[in-house]
PDB file of N, CA and C in Angstrom:
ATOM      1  N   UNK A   1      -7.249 -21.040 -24.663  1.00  0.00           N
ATOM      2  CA  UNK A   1      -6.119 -21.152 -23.768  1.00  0.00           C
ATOM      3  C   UNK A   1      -5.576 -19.768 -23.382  1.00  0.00           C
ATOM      4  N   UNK A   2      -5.323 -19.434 -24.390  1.00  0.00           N
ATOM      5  CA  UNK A   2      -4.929 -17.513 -23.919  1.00  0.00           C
ATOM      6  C   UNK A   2      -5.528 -16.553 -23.537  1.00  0.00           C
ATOM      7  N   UNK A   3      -7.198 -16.800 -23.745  1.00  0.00           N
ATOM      8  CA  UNK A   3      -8.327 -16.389 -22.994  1.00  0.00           C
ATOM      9  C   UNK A   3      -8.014 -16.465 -21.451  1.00  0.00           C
ATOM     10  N   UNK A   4      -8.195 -17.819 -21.077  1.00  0.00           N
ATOM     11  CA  UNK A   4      -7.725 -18.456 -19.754  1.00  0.00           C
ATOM     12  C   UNK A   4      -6.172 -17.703 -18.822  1.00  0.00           C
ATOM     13  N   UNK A   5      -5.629 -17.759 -19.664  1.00  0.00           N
ATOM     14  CA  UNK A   5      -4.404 -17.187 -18.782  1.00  0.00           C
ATOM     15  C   UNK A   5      -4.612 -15.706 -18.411  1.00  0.00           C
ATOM     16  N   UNK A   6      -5.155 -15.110 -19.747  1.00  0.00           N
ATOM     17  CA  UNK A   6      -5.527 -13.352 -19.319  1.00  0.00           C
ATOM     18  C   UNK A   6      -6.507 -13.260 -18.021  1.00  0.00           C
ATOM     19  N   UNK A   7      -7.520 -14.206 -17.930  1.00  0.00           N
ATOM     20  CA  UNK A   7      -7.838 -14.215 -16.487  1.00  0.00           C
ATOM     21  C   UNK A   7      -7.780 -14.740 -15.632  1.00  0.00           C
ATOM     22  N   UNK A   8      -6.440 -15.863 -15.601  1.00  0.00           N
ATOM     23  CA  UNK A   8      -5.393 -15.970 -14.386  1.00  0.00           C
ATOM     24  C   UNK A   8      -4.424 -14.845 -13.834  1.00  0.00           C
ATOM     25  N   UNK A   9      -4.525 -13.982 -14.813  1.00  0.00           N
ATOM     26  CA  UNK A   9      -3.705 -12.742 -14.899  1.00  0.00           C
ATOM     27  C   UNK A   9      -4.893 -11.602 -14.203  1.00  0.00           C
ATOM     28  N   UNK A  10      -5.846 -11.758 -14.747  1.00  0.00           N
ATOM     29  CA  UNK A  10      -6.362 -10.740 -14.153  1.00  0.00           C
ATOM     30  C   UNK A  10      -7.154 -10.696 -12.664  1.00  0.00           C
ATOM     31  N   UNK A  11      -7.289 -11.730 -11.980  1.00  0.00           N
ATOM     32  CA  UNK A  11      -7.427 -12.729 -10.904  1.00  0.00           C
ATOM     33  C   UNK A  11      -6.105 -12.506  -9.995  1.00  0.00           C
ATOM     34  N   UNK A  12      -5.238 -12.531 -10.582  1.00  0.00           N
ATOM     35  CA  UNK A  12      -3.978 -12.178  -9.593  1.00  0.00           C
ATOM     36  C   UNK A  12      -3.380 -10.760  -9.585  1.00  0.00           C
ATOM     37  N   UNK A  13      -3.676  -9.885 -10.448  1.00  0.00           N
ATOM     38  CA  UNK A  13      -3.734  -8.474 -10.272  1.00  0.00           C
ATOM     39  C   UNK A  13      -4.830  -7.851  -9.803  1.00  0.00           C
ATOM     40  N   UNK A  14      -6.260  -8.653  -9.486  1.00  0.00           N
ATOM     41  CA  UNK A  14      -6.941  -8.129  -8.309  1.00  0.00           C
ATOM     42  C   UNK A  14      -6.454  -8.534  -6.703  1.00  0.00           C
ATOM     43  N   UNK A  15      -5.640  -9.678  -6.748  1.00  0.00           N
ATOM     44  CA  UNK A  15      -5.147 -10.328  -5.363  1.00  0.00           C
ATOM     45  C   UNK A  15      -4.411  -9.233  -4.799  1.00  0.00           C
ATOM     46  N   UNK A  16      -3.513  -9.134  -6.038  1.00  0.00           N
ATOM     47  CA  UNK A  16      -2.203  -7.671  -5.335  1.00  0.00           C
ATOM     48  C   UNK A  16      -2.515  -6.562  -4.686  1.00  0.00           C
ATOM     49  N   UNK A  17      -3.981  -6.027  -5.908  1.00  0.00           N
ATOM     50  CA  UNK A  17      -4.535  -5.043  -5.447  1.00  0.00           C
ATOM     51  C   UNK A  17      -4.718  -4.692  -4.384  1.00  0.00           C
ATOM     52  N   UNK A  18      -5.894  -6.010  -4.283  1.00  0.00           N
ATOM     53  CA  UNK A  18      -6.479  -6.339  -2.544  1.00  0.00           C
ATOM     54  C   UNK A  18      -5.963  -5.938  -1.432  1.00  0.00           C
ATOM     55  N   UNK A  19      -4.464  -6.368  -1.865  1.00  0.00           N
ATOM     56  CA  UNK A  19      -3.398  -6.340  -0.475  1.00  0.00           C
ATOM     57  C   UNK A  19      -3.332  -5.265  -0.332  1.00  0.00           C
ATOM     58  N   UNK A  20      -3.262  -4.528  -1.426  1.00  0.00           N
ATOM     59  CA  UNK A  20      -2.641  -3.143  -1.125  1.00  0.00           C
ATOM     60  C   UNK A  20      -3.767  -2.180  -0.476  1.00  0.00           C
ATOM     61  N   UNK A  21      -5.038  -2.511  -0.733  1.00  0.00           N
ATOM     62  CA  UNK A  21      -6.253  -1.478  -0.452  1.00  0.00           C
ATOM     63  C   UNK A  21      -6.288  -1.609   1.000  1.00  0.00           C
ATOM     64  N   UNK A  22      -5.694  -1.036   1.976  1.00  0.00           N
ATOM     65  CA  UNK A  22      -5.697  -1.273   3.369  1.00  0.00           C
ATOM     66  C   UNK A  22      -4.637  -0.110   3.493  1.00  0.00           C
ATOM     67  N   UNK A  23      -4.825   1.221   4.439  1.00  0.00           N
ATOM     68  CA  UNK A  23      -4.076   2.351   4.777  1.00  0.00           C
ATOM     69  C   UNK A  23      -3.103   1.938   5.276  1.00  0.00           C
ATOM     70  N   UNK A  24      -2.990   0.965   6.507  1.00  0.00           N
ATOM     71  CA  UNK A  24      -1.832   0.620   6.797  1.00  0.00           C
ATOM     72  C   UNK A  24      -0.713  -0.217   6.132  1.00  0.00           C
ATOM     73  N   UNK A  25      -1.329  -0.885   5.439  1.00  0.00           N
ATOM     74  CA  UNK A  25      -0.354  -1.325   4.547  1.00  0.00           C
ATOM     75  C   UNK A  25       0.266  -0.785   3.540  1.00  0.00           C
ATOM     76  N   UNK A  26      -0.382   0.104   3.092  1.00  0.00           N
ATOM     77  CA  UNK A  26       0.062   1.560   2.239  1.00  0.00           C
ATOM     78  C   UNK A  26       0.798   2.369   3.517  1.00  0.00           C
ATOM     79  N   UNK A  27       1.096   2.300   4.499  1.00  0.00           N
ATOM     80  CA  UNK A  27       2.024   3.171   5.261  1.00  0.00           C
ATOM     81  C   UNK A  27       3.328   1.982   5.619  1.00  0.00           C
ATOM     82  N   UNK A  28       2.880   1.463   5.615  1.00  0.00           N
ATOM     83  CA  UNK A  28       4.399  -0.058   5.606  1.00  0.00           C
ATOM     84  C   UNK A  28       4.609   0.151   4.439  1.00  0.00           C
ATOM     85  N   UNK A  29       4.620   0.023   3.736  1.00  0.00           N
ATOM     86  CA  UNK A  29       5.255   0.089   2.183  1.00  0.00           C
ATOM     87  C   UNK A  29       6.158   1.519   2.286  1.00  0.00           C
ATOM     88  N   UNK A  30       5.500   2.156   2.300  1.00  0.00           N
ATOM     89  CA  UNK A  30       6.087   3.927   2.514  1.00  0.00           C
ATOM     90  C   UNK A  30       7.393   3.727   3.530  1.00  0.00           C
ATOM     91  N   UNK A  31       6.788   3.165   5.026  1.00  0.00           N
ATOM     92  CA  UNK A  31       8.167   3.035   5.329  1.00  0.00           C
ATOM     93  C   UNK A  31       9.351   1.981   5.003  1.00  0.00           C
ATOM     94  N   UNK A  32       8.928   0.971   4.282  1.00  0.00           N
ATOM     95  CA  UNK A  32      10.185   0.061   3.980  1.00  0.00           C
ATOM     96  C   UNK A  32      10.311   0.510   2.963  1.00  0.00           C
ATOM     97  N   UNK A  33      10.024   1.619   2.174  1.00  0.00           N
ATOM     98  CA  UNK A  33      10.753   1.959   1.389  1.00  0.00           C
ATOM     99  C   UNK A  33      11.461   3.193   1.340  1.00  0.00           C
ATOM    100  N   UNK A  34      11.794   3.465   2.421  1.00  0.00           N
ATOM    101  CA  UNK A  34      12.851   4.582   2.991  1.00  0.00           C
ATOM    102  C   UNK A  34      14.136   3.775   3.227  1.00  0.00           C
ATOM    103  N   UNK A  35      13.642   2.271   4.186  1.00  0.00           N
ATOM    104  CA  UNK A  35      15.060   1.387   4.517  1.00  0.00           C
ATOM    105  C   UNK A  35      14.427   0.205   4.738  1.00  0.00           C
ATOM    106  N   UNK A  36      14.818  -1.092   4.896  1.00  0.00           N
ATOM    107  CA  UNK A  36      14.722  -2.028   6.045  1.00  0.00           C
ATOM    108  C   UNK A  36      14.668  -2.080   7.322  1.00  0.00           C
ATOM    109  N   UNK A  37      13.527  -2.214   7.780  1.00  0.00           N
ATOM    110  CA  UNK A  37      13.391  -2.045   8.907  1.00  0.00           C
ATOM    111  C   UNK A  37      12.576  -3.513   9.743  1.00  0.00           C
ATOM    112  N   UNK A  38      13.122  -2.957  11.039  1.00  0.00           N
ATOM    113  CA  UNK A  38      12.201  -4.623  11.964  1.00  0.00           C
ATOM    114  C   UNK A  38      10.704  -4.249  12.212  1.00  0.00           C
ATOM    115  N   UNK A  39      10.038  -5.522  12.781  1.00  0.00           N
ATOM    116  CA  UNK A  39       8.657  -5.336  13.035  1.00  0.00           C
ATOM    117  C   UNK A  39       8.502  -3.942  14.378  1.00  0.00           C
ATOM    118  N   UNK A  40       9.577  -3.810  15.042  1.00  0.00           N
ATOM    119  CA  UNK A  40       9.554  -2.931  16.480  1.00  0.00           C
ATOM    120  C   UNK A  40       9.272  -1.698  15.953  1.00  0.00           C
ATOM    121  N   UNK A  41      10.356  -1.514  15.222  1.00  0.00           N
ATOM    122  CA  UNK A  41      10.510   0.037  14.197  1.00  0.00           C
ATOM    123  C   UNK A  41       9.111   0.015  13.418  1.00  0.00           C
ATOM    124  N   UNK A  42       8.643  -0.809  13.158  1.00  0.00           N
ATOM    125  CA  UNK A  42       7.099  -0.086  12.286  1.00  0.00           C
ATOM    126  C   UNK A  42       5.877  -0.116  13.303  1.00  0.00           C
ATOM    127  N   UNK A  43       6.291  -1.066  14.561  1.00  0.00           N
ATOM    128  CA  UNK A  43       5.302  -0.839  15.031  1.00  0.00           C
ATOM    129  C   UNK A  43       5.129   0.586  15.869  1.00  0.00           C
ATOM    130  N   UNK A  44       6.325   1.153  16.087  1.00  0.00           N
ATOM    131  CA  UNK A  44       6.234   2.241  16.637  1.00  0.00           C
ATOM    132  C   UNK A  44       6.089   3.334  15.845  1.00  0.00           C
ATOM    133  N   UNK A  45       6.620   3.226  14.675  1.00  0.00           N
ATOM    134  CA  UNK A  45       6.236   4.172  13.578  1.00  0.00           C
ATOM    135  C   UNK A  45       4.811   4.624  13.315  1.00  0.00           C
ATOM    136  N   UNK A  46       4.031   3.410  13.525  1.00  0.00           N
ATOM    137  CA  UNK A  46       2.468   3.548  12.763  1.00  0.00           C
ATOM    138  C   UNK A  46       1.401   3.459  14.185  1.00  0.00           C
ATOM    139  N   UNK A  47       2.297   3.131  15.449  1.00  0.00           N
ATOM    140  CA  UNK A  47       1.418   3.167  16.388  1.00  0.00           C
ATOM    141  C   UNK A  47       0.129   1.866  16.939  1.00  0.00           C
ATOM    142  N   UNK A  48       0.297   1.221  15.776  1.00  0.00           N
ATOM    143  CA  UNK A  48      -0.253  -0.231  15.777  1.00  0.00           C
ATOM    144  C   UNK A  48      -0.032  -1.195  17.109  1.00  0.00           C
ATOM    145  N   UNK A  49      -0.564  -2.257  17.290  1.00  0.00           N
ATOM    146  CA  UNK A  49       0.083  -3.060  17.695  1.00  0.00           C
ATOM    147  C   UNK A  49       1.252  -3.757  17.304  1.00  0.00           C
ATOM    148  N   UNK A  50       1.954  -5.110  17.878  1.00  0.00           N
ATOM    149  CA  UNK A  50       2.770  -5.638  16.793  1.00  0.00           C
ATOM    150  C   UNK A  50       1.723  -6.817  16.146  1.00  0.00           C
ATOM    151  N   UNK A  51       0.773  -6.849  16.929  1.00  0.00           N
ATOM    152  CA  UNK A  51       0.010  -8.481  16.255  1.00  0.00           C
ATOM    153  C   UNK A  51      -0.349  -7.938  14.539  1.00  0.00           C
ATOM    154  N   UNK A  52      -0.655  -6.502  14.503  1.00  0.00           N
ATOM    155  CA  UNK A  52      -1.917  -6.407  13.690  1.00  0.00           C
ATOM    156  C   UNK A  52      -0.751  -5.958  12.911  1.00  0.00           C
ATOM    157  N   UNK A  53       0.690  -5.379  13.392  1.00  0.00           N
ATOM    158  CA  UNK A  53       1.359  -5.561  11.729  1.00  0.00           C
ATOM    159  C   UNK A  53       2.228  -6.698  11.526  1.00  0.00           C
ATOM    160  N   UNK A  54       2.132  -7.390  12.445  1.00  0.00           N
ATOM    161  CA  UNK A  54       2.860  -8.879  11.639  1.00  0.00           C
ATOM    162  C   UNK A  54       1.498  -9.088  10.907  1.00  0.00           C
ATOM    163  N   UNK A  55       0.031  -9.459  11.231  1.00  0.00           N
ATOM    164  CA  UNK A  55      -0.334  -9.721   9.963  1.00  0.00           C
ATOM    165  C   UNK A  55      -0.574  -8.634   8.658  1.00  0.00           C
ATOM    166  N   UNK A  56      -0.554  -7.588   8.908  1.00  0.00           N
ATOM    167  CA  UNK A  56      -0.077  -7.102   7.312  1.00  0.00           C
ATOM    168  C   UNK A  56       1.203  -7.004   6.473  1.00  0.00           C
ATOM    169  N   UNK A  57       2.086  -7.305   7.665  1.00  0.00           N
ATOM    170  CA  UNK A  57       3.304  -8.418   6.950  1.00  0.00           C
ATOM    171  C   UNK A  57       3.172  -9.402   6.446  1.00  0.00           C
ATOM    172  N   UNK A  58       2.650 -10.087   7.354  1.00  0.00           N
ATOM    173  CA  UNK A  58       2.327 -11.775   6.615  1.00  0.00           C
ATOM    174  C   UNK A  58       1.356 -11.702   5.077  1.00  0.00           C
ATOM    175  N   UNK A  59       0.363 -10.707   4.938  1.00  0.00           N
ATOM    176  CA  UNK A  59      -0.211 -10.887   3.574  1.00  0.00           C
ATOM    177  C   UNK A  59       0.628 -10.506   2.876  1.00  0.00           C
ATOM    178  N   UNK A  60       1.335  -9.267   2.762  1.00  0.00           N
ATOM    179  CA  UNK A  60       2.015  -8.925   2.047  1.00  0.00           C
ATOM    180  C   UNK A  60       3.020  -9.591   1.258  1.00  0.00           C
ATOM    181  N   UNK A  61       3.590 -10.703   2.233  1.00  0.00           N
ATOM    182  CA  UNK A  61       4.892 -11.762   2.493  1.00  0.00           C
ATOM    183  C   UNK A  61       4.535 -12.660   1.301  1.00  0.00           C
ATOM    184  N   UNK A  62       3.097 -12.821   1.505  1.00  0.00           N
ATOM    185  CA  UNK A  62       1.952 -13.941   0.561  1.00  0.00           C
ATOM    186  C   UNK A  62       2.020 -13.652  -0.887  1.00  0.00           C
ATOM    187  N   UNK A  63       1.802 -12.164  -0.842  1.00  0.00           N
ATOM    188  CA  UNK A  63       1.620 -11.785  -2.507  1.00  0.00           C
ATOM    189  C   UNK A  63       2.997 -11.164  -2.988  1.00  0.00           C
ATOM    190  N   UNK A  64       4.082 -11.657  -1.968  1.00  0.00           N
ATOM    191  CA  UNK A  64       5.380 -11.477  -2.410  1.00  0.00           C
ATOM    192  C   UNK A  64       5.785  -9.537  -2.651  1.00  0.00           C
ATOM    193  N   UNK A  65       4.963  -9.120  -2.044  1.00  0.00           N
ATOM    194  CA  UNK A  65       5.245  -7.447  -2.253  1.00  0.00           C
ATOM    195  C   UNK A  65       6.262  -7.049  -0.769  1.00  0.00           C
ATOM    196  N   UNK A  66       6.481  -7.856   0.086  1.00  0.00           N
ATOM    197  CA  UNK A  66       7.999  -7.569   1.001  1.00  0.00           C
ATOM    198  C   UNK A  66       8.351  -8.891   1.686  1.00  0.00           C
ATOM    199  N   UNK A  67       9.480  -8.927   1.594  1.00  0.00           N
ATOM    200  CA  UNK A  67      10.560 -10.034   1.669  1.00  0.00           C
ATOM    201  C   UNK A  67      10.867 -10.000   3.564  1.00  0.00           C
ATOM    202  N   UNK A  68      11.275 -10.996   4.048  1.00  0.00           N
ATOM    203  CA  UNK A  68      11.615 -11.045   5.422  1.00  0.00           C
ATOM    204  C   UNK A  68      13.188 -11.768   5.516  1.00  0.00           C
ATOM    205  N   UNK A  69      13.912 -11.259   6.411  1.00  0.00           N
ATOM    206  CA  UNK A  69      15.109 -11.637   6.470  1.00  0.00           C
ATOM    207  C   UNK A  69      15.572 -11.701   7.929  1.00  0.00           C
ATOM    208  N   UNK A  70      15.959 -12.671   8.864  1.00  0.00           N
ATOM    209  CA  UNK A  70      16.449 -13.018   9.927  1.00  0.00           C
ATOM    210  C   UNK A  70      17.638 -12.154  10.296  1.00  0.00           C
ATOM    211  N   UNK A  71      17.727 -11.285  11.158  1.00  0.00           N
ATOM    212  CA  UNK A  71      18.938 -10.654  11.438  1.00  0.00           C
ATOM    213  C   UNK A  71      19.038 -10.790  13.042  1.00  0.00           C
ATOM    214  N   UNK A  72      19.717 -11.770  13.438  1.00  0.00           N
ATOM    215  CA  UNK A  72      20.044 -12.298  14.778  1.00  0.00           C
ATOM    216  C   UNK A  72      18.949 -12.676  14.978  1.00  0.00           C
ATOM    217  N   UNK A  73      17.872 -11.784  16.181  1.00  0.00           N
ATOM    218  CA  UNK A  73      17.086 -12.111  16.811  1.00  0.00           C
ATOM    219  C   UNK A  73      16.064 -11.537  16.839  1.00  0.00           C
ATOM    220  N   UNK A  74      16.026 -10.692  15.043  1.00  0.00           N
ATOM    221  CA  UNK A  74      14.774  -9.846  14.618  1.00  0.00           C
ATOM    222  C   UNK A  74      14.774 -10.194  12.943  1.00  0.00           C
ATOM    223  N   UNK A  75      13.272  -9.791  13.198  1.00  0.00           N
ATOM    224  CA  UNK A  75      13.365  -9.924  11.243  1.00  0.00           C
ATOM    225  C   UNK A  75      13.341  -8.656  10.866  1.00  0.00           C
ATOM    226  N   UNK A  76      13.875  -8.575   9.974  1.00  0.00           N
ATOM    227  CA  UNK A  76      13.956  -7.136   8.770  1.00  0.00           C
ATOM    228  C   UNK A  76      12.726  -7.474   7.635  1.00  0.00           C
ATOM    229  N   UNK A  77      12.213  -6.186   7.282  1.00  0.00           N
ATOM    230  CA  UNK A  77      10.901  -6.547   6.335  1.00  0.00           C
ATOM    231  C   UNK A  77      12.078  -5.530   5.003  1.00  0.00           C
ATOM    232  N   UNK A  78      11.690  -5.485   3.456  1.00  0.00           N
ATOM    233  CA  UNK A  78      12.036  -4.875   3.067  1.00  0.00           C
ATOM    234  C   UNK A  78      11.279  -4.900   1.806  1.00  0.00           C
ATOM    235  N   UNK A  79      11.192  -4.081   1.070  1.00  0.00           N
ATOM    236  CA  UNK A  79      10.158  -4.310  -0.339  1.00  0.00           C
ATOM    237  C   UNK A  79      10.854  -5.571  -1.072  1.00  0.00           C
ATOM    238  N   UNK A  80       9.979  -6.287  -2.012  1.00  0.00           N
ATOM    239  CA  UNK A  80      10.430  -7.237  -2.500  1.00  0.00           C
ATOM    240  C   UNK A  80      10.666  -6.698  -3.544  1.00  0.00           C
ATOM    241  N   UNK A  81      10.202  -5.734  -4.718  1.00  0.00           N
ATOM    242  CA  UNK A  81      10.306  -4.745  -5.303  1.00  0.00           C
ATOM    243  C   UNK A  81       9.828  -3.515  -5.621  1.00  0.00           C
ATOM    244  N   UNK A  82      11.204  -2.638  -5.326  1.00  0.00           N
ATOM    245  CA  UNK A  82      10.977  -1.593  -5.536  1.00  0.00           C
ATOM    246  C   UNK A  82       9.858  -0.349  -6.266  1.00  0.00           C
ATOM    247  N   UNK A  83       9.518  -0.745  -6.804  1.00  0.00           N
ATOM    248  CA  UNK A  83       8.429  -0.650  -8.177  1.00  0.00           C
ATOM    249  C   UNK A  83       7.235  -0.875  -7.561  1.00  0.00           C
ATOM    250  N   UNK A  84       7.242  -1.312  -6.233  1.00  0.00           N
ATOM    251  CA  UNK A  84       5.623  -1.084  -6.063  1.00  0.00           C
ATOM    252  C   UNK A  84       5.077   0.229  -5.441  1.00  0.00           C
ATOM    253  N   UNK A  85       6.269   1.291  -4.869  1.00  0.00           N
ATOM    254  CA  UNK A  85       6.324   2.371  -4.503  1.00  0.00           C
ATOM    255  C   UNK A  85       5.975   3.386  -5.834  1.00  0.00           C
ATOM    256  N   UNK A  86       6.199   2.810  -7.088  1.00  0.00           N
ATOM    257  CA  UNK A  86       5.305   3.588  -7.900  1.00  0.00           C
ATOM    258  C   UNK A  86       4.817   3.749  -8.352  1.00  0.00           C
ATOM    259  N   UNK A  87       3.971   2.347  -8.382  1.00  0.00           N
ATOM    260  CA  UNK A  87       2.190   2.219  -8.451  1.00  0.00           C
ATOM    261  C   UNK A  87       1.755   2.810  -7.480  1.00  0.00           C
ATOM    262  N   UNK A  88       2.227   2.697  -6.157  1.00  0.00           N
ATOM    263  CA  UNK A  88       1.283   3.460  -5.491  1.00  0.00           C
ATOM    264  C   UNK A  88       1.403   5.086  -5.144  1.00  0.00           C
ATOM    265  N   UNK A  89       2.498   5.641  -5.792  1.00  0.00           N
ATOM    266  CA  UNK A  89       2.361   6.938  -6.290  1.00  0.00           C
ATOM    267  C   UNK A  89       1.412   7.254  -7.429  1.00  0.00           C
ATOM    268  N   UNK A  90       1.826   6.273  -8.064  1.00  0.00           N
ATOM    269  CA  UNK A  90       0.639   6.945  -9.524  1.00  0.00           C
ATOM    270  C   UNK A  90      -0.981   7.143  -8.840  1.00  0.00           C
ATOM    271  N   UNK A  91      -1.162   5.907  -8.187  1.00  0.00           N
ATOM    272  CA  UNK A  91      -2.870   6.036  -7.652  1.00  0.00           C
ATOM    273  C   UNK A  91      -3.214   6.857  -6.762  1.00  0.00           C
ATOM    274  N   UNK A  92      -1.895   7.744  -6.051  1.00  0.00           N
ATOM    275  CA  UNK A  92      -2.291   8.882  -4.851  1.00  0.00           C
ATOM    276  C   UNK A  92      -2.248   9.698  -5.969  1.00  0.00           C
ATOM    277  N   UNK A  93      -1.238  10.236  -7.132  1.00  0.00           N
ATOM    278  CA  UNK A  93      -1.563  11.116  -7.937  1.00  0.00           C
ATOM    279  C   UNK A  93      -2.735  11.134  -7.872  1.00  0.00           C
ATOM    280  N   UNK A  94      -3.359  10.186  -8.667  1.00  0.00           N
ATOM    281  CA  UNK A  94      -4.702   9.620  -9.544  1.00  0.00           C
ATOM    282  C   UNK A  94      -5.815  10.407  -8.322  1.00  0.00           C
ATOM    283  N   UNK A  95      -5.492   9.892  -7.484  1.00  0.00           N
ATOM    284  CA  UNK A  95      -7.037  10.617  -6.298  1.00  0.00           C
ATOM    285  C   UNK A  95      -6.078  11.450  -6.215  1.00  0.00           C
ATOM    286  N   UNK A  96      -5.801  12.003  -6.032  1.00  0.00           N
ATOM    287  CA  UNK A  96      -5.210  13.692  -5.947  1.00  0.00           C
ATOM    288  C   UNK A  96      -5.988  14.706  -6.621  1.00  0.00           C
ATOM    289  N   UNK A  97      -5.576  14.369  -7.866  1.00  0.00           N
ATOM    290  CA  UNK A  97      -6.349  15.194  -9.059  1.00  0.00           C
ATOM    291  C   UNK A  97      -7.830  14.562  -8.758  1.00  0.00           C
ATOM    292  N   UNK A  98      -8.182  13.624  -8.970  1.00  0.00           N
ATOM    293  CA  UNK A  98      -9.818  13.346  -8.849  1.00  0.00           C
ATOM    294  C   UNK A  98     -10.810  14.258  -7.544  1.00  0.00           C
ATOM    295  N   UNK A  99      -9.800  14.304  -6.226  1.00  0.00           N
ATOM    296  CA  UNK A  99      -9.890  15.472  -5.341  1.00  0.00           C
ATOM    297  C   UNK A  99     -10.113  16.716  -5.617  1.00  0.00           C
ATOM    298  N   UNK A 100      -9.322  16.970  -6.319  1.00  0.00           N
ATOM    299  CA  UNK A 100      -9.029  18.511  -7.044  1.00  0.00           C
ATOM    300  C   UNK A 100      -9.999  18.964  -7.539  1.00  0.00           C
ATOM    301  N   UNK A 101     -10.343  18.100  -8.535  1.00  0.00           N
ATOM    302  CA  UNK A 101     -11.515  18.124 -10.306  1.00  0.00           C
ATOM    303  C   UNK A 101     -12.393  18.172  -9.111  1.00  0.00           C
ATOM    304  N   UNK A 102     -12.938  17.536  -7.722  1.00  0.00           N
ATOM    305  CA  UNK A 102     -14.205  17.418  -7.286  1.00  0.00           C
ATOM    306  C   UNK A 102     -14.399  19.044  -6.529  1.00  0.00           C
ATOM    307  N   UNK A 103     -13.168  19.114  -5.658  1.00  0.00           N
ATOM    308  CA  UNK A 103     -13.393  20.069  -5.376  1.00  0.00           C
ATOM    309  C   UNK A 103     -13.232  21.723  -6.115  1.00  0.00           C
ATOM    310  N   UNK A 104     -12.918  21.474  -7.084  1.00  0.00           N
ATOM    311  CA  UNK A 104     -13.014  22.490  -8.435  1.00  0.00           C
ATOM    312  C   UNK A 104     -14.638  22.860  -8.695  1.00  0.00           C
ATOM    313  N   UNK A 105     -15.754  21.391  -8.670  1.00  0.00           N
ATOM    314  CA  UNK A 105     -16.657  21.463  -9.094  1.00  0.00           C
ATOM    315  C   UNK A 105     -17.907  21.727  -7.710  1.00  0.00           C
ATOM    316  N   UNK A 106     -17.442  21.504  -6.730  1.00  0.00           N
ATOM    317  CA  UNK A 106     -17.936  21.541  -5.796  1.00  0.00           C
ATOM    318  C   UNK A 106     -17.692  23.208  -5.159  1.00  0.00           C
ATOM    319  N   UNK A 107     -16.180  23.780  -5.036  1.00  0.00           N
ATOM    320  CA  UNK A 107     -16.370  25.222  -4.440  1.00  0.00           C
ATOM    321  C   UNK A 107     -17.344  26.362  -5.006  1.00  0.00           C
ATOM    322  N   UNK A 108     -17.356  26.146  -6.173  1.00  0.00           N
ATOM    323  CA  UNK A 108     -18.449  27.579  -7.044  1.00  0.00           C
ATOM    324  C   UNK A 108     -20.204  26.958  -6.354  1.00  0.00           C
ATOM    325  N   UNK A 109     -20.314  25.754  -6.238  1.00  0.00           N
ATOM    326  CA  UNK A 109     -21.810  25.771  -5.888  1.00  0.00           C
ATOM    327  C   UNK A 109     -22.130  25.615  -3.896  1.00  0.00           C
ATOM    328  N   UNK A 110     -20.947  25.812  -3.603  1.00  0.00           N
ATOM    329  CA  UNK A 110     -20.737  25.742  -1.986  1.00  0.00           C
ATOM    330  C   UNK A 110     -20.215  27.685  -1.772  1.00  0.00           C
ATOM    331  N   UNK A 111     -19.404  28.218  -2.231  1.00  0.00           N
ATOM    332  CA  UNK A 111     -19.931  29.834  -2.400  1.00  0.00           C
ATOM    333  C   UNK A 111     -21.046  30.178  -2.965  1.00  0.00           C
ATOM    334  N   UNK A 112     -21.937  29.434  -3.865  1.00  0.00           N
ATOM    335  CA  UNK A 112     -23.659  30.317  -4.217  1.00  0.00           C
ATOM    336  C   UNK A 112     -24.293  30.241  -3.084  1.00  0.00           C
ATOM    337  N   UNK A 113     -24.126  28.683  -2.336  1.00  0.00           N
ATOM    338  CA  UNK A 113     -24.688  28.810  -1.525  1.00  0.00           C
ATOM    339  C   UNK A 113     -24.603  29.511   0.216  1.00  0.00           C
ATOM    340  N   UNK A 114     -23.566  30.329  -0.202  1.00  0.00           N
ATOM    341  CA  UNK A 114     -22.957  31.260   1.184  1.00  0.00           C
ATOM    342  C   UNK A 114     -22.367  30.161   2.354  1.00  0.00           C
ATOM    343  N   UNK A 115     -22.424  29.169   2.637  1.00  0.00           N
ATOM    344  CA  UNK A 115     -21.411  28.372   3.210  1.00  0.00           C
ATOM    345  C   UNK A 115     -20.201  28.474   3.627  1.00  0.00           C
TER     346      UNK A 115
END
């Protein structure tokens, strides 16, 4: 039984993942987490259409990582929690340094080779 749940658990922390592995949706996150903002404001932010970020709203909406709220005659998107802004700091760290370490190991054999 507790077998089972650890990979209902781990089945739904690849779902989240999922959502998140998409650039633009990693740049919606970034901006609703400056403020609340409407679909107009991100679409002009990121240059998108609006179709293609209502649906990375709508997944997002799905795996509950930003909330929607009716304000007159627009919706407001806003993180559902906060805390997912720093998972996804830790994993830009994470390739940051993995960047680094590569290109650490990569400049000494890209100067032998006069490049």
């Amino acid at each position: 039984m507790e077998r089972e749940r650890e990979e209902q658990l781990y089945r739904l922390q690849a779902e989240l993942c999922q959502a998140l592995a998409e650039p633009t949706r990693l740049k919606l996150l970034s901006l609703l987490g400056e403020r609340p903002r409407a679909v107009k404001e991100l679409v002009e932010a990121t240059g998108q259409r609006q179709a293609k970020i209502s649906q990375h709203l709508a997944i997002m909406r799905q795996r509950s990582i930003v909330r929607a709220e009716r304000a007159g005659t627009e919706v407001r998107y806003s993180l559902a929690d906060p805390r997912i802004l720093e998972a996804c700091r830790i994993t830009r760290e994470v390739l940051l340094q993995q960047l680094t370490q590569q290109g650490n190991l990569v400049a000494p054999l890209v100067a032998a080779e006069g490049v």
